[in-house]
Protein backbone atom coordinates (compact mmCIF):
# COMPACT_ATOMS: atom_id res chain seq x y z
CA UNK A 1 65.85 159.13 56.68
CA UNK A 2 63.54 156.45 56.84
CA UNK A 3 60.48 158.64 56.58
CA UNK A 4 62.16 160.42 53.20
CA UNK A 5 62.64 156.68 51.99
CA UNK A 6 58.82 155.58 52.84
CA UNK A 7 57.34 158.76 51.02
CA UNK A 8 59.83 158.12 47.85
CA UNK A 9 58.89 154.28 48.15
CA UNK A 10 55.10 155.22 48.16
CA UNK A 11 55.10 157.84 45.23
CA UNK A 12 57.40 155.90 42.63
CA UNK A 13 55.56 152.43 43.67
CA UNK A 14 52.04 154.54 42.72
CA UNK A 15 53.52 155.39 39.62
CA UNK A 16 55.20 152.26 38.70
CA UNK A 17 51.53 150.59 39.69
CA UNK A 18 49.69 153.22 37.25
CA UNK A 19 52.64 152.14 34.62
CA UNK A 20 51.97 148.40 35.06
CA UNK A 21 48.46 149.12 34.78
CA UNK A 22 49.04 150.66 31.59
CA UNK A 23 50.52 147.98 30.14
CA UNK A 24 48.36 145.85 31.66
CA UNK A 25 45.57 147.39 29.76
CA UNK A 26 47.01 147.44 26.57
CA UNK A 27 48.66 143.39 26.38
CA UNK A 28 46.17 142.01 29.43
CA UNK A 29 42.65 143.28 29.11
CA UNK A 30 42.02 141.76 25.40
CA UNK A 31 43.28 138.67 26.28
CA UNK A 32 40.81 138.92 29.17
CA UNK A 33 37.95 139.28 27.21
CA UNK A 34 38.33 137.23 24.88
CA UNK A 35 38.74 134.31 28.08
CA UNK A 36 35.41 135.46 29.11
CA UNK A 37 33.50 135.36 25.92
CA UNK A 38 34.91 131.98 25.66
CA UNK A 39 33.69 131.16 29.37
CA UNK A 40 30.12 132.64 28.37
CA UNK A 41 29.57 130.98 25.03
CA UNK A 42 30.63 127.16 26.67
CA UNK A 43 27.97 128.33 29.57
CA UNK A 44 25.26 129.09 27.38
CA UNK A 45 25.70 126.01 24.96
CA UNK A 46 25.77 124.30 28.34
CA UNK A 47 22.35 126.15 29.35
CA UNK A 48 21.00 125.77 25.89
CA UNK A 49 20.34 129.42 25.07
CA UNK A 50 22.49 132.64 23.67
CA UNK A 51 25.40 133.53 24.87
CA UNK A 52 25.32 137.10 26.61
CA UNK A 53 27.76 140.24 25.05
CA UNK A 54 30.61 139.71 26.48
CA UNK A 55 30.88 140.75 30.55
CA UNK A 56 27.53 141.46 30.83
CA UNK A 57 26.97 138.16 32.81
CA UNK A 58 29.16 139.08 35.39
CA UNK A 59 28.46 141.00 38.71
CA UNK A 60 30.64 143.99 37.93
CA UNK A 61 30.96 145.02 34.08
CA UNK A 62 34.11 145.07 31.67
CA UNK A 63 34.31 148.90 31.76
CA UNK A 64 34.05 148.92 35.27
CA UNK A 65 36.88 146.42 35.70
CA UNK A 66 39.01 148.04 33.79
CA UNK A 67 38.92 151.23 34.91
CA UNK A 68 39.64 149.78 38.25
CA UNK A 69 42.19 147.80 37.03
CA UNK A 70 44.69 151.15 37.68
CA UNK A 71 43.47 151.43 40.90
CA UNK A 72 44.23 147.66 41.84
CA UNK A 73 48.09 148.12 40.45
CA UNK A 74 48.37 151.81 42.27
CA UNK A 75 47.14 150.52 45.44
CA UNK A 76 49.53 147.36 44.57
CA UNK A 77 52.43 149.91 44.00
CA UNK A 78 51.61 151.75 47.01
CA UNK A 79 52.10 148.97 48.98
CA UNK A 80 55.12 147.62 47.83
CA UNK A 81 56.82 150.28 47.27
CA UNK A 82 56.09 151.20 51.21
CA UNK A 83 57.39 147.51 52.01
CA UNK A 84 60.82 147.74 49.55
CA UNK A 85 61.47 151.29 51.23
CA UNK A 86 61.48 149.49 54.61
CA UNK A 87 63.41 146.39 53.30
CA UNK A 88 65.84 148.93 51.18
CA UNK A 89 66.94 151.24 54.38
CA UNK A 90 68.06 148.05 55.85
CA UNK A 91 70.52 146.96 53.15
CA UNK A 92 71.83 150.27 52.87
CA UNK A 93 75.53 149.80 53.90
CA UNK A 94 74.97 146.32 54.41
CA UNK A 95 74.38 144.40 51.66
CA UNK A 96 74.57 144.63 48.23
CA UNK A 97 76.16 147.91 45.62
CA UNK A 98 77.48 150.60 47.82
CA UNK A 99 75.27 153.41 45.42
CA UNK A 100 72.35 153.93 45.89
CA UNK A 101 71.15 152.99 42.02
CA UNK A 102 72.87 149.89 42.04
CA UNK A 103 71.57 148.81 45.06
CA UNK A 104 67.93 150.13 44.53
CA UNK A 105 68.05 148.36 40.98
CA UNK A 106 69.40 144.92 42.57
CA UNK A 107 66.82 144.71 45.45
CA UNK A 108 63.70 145.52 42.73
CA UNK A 109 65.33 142.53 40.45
CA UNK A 110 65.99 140.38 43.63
CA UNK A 111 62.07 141.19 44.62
CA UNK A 112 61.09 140.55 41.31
CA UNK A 113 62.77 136.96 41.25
CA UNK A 114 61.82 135.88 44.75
CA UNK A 115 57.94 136.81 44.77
CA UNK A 116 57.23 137.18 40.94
CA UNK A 117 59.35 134.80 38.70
CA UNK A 118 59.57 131.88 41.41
CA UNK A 119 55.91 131.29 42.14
CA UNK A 120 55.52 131.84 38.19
CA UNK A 121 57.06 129.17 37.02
CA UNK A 122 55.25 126.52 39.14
CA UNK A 123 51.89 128.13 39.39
CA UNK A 124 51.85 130.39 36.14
CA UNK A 125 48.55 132.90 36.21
CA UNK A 126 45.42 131.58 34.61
CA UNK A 127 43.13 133.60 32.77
CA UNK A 128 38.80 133.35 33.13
CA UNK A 129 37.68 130.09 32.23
CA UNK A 130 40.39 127.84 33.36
CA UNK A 131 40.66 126.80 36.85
CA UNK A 132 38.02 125.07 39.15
CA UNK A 133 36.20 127.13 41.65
CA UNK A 134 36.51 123.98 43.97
CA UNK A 135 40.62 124.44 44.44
CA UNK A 136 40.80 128.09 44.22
CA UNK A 137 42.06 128.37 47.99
CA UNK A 138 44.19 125.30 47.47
CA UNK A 139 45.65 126.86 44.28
CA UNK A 140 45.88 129.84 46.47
CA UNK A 141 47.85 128.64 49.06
CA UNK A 142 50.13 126.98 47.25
CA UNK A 143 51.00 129.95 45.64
CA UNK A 144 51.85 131.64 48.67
CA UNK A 145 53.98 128.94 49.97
CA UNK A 146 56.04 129.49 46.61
CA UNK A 147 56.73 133.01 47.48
CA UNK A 148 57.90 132.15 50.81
CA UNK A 149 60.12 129.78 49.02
CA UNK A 150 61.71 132.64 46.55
CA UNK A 151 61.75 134.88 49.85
CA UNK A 152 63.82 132.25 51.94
CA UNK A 153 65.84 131.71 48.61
CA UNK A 154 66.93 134.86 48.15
CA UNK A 155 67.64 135.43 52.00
CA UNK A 156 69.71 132.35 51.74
CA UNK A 157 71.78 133.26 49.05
CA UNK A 158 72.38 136.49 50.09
CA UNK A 159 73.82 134.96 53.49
CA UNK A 160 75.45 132.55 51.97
CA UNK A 161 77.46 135.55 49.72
CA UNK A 162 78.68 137.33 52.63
CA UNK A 163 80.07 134.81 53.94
CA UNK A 164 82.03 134.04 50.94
CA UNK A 165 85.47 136.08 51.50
CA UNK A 166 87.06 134.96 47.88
CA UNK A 167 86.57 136.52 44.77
CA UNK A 168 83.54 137.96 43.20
CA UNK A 169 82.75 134.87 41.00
CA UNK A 170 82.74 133.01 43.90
CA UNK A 171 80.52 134.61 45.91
CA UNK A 172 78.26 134.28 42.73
CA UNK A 173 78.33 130.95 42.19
CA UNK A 174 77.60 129.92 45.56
CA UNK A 175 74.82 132.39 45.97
CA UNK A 176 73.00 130.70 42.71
CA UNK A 177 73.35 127.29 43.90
CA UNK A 178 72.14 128.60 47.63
CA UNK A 179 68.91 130.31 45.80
CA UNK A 180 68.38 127.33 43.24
CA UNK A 181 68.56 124.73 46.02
CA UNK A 182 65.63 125.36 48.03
CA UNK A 183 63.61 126.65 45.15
CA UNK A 184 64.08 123.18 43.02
CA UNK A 185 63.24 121.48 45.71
CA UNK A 186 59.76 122.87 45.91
CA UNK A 187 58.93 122.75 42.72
CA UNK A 188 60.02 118.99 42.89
CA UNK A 189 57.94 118.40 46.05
CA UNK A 190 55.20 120.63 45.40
CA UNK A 191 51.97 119.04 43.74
CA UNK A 192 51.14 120.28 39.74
CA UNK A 193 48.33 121.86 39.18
CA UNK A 194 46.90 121.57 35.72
CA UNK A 195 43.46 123.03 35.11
CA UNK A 196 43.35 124.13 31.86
CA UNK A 197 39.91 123.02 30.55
CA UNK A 198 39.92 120.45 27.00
CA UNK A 199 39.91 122.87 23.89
CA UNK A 200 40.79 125.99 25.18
CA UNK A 201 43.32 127.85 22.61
CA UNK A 202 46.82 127.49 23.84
CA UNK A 203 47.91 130.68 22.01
CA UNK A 204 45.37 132.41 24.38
CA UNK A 205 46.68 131.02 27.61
CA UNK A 206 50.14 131.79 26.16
CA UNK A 207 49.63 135.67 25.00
CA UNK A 208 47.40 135.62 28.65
CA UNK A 209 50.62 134.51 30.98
CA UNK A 210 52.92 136.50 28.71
CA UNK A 211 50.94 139.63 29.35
CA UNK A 212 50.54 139.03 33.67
CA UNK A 213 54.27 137.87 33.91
CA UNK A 214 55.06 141.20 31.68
CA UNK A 215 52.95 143.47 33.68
CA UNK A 216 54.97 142.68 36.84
CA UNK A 217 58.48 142.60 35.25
CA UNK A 218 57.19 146.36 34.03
CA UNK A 219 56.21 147.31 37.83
CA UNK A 220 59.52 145.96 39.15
CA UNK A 221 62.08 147.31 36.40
CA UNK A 222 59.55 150.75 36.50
CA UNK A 223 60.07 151.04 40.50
CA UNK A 224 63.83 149.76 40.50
CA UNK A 225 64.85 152.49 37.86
CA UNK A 226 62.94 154.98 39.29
CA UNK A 227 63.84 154.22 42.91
CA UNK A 228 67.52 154.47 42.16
CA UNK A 229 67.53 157.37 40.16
CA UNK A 230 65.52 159.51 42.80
CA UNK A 231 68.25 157.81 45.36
CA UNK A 232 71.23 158.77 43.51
CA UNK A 233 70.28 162.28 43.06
CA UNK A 234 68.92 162.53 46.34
CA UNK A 235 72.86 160.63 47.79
CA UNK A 236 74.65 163.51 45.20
CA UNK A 237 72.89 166.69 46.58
CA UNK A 238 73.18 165.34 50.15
CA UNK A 239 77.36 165.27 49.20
CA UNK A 240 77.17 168.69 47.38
CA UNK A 241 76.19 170.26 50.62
CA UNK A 242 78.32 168.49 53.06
CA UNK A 243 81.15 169.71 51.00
CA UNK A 244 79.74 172.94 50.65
C-alpha cells in the first residue's frame, strides 16, 4: 500500500507542479520581467550608460529561465507529493475524514496553511530588485523557522482535536486557537523585514506576491483534488472486489 501511495503521490505532485508552473507562467513571469528591467535600468543610470534588453545582463537568459521554470515546479511536485504520500498513509484511519477524498483534500489544505500561507504572511515573496544580497541567508532562515512554526501549529492543533471528546464545534474551536497560538506568537517575536527599495511601484510588488502566493494555492488545491479523486476510486474498486 504504501508503495501504490508513493507512485500516486509522485505522478499527481508532477502534474500539479507542471499545473503551477503553468500558471506561474502566465500571472508570474511578466511580473518578473518587468522587476528586472526595472533592476537593469536603476543599474545602468547608476553606471552611467544604457540599460541592457531586458535579461540579457544576467548569467542565464529569460527564455532559458522560463522554460526551466516547469522543471523547478515538477521537480517541486515530485517531491512533495512523495513527502504528502508518506505523511497521508499515516493519517489514514487516524486522523482526519474517514474517505479517502476528504481526507486527501484536508491534508493538501492543512499543508498548504502550515508551509505556504504561514511563512507568507510574515515573509511575503519578493520579486528581482527588492531585497539586499547582504541578508539573503538571514531572510532565508527566517523563513524556514516560519514553516516550522505552521508545521508545529498544525501538529498542535490536530492533537489538541483529538483530544477534544465533545461536539464537533468544539473540537474546532480549540484546534484554531491551538494553531493561532503559536503562530501569533512568532510573528509577534519574529523581527520584520522590509526591503522594498524607495520608488519601486507597489502595484508591481502587489500583482508579483499575488501571482507566487497563487501559484502555490494552484499546486496544493491541483494535488489535493487530484490526490483524492485517484484515492476514492482507487478505495471504491478495492470494495467492488472484496464484495465480489
Amino acid at each position: 500500500m504504501i508503495r501504490t501511495l508513493m507512485v500516486r503521490g509522485l505522478l499527481l505532485g508532477l502534474l500539479a507542479g507542471l499545473v503551477a508552473g503553468g500558471f506561474a507562467f502566465v500571472f508570474g513571469e511578466p511580473r518578473i520581467d518587468s522587476a528586472i528591467a526595472l533592476e537593469e535600468a536603476a543599474t545602468a543610470e547608476a553606471a552611467g550608460s544604457e540599460p541592457e534588453p531586458a535579461g540579457h545582463s544576467h548569467e542565464i537568459s529569460r527564455p532559458v529561465q522560463k522554460a526551466g521554470l516547469f522543471l523547478a515546479t515538477g521537480l517541486y511536485g515530485l517531491a512533495i507529493g512523495g513527502v504528502f504520500a508518506l505523511v497521508y498513509a499515516g493519517l489514514r484511519g487516524r486522523v482526519g475524514p474517514r474517505n479517502e477524498g476528504g481526507l486527501a483534500l484536508s491534508a493538501a489544505g492543512m499543508a498548504f496553511v502550515a508551509i505556504i500561507l504561514v511563512p507568507f504572511l510574515k515573509y511575503p515573496a519578493n520579486p528581482p530588485a527588492v531585497g539586499d544580497p547582504a541578508t539573503i541567508n538571514d531572510r532565508t532562515f527566517l523563513y524556514v523557522v516560519m514553516v516550522l512554526v505552521g508545521l508545529a501549529a498544525t501538529a498542535i492543533a490536530v492533537a489538541v482535536a483529538r483530544r477534544i471528546t465533545a461536539g464537533s464545534w468544539q473540537r474546532w474551536i480549540g484546534a484554531v486557537a491551538a494553531f493561532l497560538v503559536p503562530v501569533i506568537a512568532a510573528w509577534v517575536v519574529l523581527p520584520t523585514v522590509d526591503e522594498v527599495p524607495e520608488g519601486f511601484p507597489a502595484s508591481l510588488l502587489w500583482e508579483f506576491r499575488v501571482a507566487s502566493l497563487g501559484t502555490h494555492l494552484v499546486f496544493w488545491a491541483a494535488f489535493g483534488v487530484l490526490f483524492g479523486w485517484v484515492s476514492d476510486r482507487a478505495a471504491r474498486r478495492a470494495e467492488a472486489l472484496a464484495a465480489a
